[in-house]
PDB file of N, CA and C in Angstrom:
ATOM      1  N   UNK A   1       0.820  -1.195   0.000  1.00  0.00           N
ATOM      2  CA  UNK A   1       0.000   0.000   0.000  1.00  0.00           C
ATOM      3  C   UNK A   1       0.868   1.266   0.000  1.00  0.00           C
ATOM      4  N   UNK A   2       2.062   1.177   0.895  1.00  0.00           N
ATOM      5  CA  UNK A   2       2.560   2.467   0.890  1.00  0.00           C
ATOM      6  C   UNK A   2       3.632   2.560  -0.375  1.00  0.00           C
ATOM      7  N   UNK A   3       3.814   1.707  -1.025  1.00  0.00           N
ATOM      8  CA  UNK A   3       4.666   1.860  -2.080  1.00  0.00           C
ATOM      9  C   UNK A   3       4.010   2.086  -3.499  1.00  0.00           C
ATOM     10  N   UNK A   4       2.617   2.253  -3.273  1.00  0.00           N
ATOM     11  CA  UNK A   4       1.598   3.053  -4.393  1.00  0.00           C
ATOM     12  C   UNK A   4       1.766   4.284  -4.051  1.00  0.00           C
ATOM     13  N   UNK A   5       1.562   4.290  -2.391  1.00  0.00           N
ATOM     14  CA  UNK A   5       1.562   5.611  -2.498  1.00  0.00           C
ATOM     15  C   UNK A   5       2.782   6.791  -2.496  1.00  0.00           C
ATOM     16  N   UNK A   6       3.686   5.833  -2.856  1.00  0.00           N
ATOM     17  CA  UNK A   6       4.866   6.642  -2.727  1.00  0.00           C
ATOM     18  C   UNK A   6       5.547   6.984  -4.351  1.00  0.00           C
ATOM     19  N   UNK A   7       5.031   5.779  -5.208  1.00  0.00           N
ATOM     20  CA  UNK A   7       5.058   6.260  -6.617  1.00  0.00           C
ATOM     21  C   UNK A   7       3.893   7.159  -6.963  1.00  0.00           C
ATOM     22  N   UNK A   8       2.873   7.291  -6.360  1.00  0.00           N
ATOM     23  CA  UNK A   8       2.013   8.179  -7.061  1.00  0.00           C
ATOM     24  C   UNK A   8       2.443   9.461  -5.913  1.00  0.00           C
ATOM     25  N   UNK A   9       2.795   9.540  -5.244  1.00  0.00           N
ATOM     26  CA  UNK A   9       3.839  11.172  -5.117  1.00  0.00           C
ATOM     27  C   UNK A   9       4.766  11.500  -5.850  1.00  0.00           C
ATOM     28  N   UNK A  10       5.446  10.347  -6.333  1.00  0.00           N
ATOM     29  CA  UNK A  10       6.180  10.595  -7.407  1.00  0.00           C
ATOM     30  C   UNK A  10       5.988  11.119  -8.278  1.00  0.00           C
ATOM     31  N   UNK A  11       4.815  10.472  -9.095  1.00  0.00           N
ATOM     32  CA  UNK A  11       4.152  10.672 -10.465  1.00  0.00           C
ATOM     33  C   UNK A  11       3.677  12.390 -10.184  1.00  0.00           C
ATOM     34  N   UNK A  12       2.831  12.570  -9.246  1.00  0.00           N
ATOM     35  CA  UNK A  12       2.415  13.758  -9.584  1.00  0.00           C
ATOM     36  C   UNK A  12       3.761  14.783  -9.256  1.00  0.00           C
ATOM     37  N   UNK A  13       4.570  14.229  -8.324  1.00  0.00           N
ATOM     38  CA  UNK A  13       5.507  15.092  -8.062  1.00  0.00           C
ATOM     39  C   UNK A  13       6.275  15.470  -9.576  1.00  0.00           C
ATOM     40  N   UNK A  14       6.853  14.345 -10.602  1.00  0.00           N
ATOM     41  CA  UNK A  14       7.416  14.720 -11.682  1.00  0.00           C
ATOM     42  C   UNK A  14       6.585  15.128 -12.898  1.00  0.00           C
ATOM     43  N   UNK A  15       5.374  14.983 -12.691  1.00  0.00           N
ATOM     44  CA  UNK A  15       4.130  16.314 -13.590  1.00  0.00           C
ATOM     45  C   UNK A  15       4.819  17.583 -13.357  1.00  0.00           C
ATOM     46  N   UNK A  16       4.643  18.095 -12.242  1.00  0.00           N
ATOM     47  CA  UNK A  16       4.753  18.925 -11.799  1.00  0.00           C
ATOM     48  C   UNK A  16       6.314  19.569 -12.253  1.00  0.00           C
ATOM     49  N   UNK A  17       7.243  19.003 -11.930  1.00  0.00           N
ATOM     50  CA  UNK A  17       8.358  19.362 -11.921  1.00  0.00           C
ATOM     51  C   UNK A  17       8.921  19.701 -13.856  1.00  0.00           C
ATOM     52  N   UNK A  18       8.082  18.491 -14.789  1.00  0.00           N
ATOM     53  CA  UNK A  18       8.202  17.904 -15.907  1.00  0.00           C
ATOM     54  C   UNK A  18       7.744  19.545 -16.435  1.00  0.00           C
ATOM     55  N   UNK A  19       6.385  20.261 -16.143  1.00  0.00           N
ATOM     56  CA  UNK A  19       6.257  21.266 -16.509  1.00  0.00           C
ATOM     57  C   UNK A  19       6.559  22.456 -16.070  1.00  0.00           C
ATOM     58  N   UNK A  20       7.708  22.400 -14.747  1.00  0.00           N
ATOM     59  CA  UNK A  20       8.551  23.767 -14.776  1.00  0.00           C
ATOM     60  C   UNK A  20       9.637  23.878 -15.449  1.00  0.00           C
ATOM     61  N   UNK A  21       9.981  22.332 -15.660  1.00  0.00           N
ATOM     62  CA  UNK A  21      11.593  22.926 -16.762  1.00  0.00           C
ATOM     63  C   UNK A  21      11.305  22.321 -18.004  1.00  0.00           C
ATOM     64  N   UNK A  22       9.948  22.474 -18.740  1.00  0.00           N
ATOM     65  CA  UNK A  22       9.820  21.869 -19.905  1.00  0.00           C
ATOM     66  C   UNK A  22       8.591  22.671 -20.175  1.00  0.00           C
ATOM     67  N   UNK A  23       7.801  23.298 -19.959  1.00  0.00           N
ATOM     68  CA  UNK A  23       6.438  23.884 -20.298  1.00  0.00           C
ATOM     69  C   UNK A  23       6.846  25.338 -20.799  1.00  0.00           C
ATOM     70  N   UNK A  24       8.189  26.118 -20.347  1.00  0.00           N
ATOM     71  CA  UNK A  24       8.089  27.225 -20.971  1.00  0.00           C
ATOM     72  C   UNK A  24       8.889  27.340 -22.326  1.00  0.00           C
ATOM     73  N   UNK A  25       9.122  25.963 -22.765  1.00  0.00           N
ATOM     74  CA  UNK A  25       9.647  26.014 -24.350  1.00  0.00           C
ATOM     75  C   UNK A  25       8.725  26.382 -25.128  1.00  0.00           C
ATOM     76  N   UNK A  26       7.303  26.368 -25.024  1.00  0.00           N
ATOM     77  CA  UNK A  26       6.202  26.990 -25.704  1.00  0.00           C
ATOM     78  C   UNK A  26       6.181  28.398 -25.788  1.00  0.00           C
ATOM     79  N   UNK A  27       7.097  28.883 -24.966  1.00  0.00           N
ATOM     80  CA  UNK A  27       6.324  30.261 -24.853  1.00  0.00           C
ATOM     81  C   UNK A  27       7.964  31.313 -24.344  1.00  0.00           C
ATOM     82  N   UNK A  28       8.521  31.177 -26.217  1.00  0.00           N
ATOM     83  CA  UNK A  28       9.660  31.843 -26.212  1.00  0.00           C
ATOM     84  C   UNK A  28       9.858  33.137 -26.282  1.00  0.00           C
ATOM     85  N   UNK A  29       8.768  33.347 -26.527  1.00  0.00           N
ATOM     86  CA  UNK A  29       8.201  35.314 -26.816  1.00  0.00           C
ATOM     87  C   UNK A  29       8.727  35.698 -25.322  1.00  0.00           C
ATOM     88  N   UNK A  30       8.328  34.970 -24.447  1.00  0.00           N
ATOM     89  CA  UNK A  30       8.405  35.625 -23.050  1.00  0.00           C
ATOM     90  C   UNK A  30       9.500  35.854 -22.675  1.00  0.00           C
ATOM     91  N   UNK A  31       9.785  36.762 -21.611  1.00  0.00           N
ATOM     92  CA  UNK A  31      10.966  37.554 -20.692  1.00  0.00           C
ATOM     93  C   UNK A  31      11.521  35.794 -19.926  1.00  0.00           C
ATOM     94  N   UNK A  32      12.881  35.725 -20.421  1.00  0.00           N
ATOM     95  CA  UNK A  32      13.448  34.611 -19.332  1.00  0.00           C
ATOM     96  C   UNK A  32      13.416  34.455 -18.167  1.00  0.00           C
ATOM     97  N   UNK A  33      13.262  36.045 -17.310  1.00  0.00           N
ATOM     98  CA  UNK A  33      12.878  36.471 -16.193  1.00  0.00           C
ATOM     99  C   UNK A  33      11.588  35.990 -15.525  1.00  0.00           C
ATOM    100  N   UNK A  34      10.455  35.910 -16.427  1.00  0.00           N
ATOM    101  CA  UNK A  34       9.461  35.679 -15.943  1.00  0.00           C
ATOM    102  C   UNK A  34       8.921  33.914 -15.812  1.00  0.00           C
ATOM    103  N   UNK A  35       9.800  33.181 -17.155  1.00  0.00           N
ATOM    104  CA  UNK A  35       9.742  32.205 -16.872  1.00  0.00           C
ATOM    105  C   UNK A  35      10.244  31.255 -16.263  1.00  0.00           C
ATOM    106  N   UNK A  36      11.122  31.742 -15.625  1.00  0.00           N
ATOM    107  CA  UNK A  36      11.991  31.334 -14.374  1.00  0.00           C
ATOM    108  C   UNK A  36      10.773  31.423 -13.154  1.00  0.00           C
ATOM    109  N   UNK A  37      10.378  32.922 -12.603  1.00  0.00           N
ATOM    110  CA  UNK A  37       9.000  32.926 -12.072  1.00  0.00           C
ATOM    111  C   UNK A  37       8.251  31.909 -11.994  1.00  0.00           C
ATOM    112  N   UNK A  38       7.897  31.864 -13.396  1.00  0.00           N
ATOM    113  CA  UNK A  38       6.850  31.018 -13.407  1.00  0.00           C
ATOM    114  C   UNK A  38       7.486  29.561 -12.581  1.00  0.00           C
ATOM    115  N   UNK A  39       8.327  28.581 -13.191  1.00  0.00           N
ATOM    116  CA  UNK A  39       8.626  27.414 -12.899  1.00  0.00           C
ATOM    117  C   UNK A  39       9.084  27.490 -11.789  1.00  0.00           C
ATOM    118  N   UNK A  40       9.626  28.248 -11.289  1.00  0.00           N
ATOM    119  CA  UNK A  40       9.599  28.447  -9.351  1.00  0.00           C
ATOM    120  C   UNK A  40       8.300  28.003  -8.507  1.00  0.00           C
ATOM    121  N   UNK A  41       7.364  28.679  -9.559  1.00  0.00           N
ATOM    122  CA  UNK A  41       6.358  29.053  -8.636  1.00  0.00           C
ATOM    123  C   UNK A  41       5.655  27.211  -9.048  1.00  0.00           C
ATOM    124  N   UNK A  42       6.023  26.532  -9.953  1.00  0.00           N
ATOM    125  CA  UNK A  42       4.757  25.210 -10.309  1.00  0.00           C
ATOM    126  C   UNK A  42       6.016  24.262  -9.523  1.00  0.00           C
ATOM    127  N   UNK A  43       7.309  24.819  -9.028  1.00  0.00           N
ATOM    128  CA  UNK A  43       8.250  23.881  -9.147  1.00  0.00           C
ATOM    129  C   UNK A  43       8.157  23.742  -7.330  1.00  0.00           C
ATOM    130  N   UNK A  44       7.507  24.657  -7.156  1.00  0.00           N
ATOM    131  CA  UNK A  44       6.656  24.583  -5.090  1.00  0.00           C
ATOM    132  C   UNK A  44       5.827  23.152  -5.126  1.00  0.00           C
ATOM    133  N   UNK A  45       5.029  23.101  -5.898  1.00  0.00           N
ATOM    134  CA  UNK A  45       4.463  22.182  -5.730  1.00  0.00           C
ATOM    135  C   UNK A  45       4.956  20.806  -6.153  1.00  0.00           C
ATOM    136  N   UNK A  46       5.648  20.523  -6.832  1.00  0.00           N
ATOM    137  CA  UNK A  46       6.677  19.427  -6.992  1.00  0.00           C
ATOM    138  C   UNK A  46       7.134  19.324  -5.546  1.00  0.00           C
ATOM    139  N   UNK A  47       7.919  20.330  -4.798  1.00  0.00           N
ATOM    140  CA  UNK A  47       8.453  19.671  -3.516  1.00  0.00           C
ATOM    141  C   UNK A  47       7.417  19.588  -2.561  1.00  0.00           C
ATOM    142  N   UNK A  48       6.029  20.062  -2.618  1.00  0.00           N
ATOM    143  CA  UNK A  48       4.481  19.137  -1.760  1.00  0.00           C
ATOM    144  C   UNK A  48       4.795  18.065  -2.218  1.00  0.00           C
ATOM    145  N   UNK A  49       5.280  17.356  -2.727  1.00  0.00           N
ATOM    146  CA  UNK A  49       5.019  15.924  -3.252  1.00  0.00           C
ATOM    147  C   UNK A  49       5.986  14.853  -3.104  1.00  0.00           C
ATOM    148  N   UNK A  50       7.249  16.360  -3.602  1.00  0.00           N
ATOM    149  CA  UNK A  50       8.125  15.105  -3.424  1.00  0.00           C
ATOM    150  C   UNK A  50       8.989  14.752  -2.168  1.00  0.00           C
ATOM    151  N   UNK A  51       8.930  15.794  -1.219  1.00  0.00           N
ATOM    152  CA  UNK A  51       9.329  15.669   0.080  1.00  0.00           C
ATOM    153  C   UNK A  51       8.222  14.493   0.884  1.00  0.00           C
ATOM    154  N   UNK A  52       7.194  14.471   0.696  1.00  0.00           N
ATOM    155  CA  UNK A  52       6.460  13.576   1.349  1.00  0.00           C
ATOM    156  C   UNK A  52       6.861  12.111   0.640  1.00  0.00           C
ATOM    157  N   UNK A  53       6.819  11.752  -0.574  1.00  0.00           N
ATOM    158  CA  UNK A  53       7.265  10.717  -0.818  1.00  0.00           C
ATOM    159  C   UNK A  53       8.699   9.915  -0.324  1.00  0.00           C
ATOM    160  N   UNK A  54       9.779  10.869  -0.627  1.00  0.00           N
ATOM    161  CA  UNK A  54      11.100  10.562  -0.075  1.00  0.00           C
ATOM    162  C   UNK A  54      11.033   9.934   1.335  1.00  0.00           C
ATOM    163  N   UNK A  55       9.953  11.265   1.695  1.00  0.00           N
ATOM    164  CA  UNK A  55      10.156  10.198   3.199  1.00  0.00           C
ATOM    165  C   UNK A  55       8.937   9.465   3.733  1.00  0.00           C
ATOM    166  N   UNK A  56       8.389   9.072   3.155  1.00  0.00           N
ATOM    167  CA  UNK A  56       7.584   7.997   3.119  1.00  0.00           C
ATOM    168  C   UNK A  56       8.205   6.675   2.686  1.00  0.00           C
ATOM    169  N   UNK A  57       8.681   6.947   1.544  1.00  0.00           N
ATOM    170  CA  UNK A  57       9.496   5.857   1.520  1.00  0.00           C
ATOM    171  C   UNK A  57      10.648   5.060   2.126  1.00  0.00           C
ATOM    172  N   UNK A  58      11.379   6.287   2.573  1.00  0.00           N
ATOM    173  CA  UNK A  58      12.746   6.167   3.150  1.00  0.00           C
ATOM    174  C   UNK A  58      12.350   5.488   5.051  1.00  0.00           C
ATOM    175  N   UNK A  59      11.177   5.845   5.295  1.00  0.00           N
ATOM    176  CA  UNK A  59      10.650   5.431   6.643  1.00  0.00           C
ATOM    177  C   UNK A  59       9.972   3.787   6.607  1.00  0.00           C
ATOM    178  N   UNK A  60       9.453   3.492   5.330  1.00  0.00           N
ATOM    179  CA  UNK A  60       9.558   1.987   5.121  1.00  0.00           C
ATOM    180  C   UNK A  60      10.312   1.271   4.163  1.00  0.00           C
ATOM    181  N   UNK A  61      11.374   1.486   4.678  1.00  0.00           N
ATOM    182  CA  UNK A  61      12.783   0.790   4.613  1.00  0.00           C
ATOM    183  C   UNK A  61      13.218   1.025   2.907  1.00  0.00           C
ATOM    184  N   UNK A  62      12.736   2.100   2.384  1.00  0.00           N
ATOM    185  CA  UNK A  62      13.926   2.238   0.556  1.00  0.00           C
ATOM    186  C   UNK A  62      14.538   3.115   0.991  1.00  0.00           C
ATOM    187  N   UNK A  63      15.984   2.616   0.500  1.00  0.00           N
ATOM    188  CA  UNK A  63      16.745   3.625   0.844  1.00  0.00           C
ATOM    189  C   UNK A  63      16.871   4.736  -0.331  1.00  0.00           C
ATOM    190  N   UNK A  64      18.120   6.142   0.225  1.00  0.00           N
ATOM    191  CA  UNK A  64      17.728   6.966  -0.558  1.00  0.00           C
ATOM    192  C   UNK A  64      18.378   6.545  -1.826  1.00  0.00           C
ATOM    193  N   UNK A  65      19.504   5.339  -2.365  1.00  0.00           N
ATOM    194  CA  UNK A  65      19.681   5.593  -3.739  1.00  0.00           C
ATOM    195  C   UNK A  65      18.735   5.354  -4.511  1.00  0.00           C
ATOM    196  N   UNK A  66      17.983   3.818  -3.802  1.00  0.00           N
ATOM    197  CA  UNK A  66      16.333   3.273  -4.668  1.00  0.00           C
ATOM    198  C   UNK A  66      15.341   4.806  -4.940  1.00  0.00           C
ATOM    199  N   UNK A  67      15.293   5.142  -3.709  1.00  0.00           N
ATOM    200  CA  UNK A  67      14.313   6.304  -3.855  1.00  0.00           C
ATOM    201  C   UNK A  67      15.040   7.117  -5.328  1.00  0.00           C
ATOM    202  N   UNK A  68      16.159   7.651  -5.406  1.00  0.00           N
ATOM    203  CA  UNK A  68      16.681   8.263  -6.923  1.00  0.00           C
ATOM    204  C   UNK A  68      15.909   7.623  -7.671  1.00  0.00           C
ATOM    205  N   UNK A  69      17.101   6.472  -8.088  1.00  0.00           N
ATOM    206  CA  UNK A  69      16.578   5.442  -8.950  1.00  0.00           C
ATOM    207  C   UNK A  69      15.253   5.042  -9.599  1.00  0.00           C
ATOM    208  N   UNK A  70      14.526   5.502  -8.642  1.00  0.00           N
ATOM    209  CA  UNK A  70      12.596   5.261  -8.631  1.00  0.00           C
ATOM    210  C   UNK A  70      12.577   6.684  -9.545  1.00  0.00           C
ATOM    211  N   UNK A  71      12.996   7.218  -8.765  1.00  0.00           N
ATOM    212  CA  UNK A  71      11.877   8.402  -9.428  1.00  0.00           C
ATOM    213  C   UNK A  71      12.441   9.480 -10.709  1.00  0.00           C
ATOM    214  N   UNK A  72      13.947   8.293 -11.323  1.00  0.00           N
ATOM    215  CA  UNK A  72      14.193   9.018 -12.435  1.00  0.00           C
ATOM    216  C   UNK A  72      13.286   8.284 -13.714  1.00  0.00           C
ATOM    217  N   UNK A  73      13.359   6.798 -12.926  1.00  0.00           N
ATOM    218  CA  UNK A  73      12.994   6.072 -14.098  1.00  0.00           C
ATOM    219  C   UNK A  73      11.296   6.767 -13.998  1.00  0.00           C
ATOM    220  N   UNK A  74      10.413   7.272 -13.146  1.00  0.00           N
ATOM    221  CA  UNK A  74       9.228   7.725 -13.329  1.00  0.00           C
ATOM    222  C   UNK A  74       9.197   9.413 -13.956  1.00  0.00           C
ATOM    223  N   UNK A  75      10.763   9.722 -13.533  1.00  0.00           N
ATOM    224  CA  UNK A  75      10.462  11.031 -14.407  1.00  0.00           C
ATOM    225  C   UNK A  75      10.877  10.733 -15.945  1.00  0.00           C
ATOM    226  N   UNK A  76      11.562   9.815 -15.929  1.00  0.00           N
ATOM    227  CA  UNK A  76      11.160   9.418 -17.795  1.00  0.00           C
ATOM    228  C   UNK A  76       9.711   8.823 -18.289  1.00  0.00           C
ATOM    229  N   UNK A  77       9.156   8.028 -17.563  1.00  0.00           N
ATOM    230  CA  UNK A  77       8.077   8.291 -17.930  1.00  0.00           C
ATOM    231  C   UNK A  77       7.416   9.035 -18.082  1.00  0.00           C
ATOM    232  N   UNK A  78       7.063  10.058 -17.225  1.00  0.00           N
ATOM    233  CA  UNK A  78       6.004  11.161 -17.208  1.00  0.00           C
ATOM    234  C   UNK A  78       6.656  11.969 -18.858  1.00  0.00           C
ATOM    235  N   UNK A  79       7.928  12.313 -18.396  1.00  0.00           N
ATOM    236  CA  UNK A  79       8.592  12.766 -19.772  1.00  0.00           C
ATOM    237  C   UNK A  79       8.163  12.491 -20.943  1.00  0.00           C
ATOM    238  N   UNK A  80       8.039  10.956 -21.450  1.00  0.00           N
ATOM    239  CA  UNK A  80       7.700  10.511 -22.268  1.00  0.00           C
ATOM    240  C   UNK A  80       5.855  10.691 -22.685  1.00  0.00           C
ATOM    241  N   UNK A  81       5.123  10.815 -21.670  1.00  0.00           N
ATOM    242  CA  UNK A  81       4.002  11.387 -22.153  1.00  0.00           C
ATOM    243  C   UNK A  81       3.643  12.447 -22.791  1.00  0.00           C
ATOM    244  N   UNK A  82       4.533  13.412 -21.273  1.00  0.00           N
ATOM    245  CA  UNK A  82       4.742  15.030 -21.438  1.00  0.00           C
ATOM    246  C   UNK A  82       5.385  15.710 -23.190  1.00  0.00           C
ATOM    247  N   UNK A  83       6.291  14.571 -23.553  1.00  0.00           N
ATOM    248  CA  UNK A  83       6.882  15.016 -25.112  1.00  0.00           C
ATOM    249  C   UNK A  83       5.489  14.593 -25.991  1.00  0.00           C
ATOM    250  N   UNK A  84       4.988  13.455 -25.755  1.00  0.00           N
ATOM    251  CA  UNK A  84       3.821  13.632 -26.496  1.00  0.00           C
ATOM    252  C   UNK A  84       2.860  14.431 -26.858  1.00  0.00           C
ATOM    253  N   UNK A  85       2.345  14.526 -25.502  1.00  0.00           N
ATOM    254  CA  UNK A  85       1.128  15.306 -25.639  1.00  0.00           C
ATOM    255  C   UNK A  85       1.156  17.236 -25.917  1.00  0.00           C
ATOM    256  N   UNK A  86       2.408  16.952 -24.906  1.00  0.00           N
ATOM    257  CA  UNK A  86       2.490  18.475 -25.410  1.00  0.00           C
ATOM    258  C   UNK A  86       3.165  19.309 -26.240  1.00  0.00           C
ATOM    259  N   UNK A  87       4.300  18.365 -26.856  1.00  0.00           N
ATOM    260  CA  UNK A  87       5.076  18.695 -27.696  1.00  0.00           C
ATOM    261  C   UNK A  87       4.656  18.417 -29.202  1.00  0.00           C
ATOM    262  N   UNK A  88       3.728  16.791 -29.349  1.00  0.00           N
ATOM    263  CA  UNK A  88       3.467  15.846 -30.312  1.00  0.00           C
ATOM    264  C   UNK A  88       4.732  15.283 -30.618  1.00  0.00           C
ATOM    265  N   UNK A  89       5.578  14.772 -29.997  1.00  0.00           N
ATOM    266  CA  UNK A  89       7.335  14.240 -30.139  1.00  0.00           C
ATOM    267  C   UNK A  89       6.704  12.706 -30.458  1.00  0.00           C
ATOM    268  N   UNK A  90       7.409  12.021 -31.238  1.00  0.00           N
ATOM    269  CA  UNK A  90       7.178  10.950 -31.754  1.00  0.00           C
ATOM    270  C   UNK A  90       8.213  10.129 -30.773  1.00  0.00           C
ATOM    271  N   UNK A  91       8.379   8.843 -30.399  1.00  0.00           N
ATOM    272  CA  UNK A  91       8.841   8.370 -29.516  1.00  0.00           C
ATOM    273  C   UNK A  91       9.576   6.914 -30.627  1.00  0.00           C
ATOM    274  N   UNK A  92      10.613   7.757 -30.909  1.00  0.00           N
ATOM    275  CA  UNK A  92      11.585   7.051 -31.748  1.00  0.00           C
ATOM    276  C   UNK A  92      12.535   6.034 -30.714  1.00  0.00           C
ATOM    277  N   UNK A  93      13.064   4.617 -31.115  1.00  0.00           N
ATOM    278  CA  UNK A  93      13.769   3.919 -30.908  1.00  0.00           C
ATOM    279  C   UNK A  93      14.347   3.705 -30.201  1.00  0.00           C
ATOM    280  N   UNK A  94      15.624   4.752 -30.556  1.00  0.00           N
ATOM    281  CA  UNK A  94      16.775   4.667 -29.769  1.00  0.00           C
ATOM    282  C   UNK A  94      16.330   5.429 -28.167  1.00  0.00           C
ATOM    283  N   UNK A  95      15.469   5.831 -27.847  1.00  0.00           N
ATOM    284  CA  UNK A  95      14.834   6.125 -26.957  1.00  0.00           C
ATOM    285  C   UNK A  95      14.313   5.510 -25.937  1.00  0.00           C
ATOM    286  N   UNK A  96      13.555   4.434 -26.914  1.00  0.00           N
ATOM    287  CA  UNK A  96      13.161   3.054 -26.169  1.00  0.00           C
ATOM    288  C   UNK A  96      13.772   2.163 -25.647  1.00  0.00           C
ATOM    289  N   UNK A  97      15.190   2.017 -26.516  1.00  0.00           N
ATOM    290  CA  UNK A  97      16.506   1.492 -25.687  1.00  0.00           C
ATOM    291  C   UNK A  97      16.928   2.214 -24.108  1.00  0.00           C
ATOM    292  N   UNK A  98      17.330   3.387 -24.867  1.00  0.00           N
ATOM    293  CA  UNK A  98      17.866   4.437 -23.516  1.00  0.00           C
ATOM    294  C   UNK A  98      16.826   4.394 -22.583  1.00  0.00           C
ATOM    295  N   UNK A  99      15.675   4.158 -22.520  1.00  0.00           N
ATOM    296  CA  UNK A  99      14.811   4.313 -21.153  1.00  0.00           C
ATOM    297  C   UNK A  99      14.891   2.818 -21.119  1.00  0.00           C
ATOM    298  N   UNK A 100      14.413   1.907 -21.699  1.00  0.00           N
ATOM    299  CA  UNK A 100      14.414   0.256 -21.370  1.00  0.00           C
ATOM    300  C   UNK A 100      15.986   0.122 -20.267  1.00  0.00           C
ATOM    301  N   UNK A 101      17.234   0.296 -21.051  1.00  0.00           N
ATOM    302  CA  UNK A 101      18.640   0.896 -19.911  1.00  0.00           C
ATOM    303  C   UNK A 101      17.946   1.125 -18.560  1.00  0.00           C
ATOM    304  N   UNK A 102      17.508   2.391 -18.185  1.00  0.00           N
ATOM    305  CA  UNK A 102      17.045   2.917 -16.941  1.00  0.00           C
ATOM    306  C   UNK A 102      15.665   1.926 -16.506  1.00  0.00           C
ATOM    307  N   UNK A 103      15.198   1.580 -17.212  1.00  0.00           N
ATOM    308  CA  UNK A 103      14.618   0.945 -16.276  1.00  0.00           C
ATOM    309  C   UNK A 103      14.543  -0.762 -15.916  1.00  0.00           C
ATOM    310  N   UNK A 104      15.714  -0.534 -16.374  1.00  0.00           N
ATOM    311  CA  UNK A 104      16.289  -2.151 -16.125  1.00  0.00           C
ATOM    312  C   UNK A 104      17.548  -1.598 -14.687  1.00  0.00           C
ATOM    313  N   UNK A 105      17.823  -0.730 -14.207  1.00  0.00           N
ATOM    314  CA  UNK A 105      18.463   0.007 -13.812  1.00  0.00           C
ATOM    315  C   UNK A 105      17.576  -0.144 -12.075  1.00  0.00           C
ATOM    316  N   UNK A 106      16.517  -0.135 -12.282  1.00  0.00           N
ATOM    317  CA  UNK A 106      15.129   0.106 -11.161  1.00  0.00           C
ATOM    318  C   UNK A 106      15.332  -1.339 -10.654  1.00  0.00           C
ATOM    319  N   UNK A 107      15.066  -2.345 -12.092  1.00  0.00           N
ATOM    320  CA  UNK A 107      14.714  -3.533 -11.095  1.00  0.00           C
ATOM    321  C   UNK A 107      16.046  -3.973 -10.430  1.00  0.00           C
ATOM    322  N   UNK A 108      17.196  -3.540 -11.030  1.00  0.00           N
ATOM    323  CA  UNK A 108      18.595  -4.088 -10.403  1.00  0.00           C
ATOM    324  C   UNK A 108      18.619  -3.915  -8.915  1.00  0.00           C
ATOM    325  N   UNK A 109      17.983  -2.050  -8.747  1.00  0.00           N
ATOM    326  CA  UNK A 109      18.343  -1.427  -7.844  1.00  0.00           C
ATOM    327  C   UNK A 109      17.336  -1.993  -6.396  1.00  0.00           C
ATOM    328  N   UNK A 110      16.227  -2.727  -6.946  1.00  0.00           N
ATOM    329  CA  UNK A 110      15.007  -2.896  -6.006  1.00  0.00           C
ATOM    330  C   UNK A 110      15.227  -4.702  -5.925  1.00  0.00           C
ATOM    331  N   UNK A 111      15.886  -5.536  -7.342  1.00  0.00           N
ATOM    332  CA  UNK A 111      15.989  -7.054  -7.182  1.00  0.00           C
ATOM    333  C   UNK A 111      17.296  -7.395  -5.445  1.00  0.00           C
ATOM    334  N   UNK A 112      18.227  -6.846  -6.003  1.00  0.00           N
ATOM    335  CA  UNK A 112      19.274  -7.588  -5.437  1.00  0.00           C
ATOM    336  C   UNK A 112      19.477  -6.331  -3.771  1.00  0.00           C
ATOM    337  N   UNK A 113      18.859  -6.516  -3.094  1.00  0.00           N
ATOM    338  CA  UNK A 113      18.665  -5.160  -1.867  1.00  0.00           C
ATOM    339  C   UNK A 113      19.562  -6.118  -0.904  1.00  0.00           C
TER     340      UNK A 113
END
């Protein structure tokens, strides 16, 4: 139970985070100044999320490299939506390798404890 709930702090935690350093490529017209602002301000709520997870997890027994490990391979996921949907990025190959890598990387890090 608590290890749902510690990937889905994750998950929303790297939404969150996915669209402060990736959401203002849309919107190059703008002052760099302000979009810094901005992702400060969506990048608060990433740490509501992800401070509670870390230690949620870290209090039933993952330690902190698993905890990394977890939540890069979930910020490539989210990534991989996030290029979709909001970019329309086609999700070419060699991609599928390089994340299949990382997340063969997860089960190493969570098989052999």
């Amino acid at each position: 139970m608590w290890t749902a709930a510690v990937i889905l702090l994750l998950v929303i935690s790297n939404t969150f985070m996915t669209f402060a350093w990736y959401g203002h490529l849309k919107f190059t017209g703008k002052p760099l100044w302000s979009v810094i602002l901005v992702s400060w301000g969506i990048a608060f709520f990433e740490y509501c999320f992800q401070v509670p997870a870390n230690r949620l997890g870290f209090e039933h027994h993952i330690d902190p490299a698993q905890l990394k490990i977890l939540t890069e391979a979930i910020a490539l996921t989210v990534f991989i939506v996030f290029a979709r949907f909001y970019f329309g990025e086609a999700l070419k190959w060699n991609y599928v390798v390089s994340f299949s890598l990382i997340f063969t990387a997860v089960i190493f890090a969570f098989a052999f404890k």
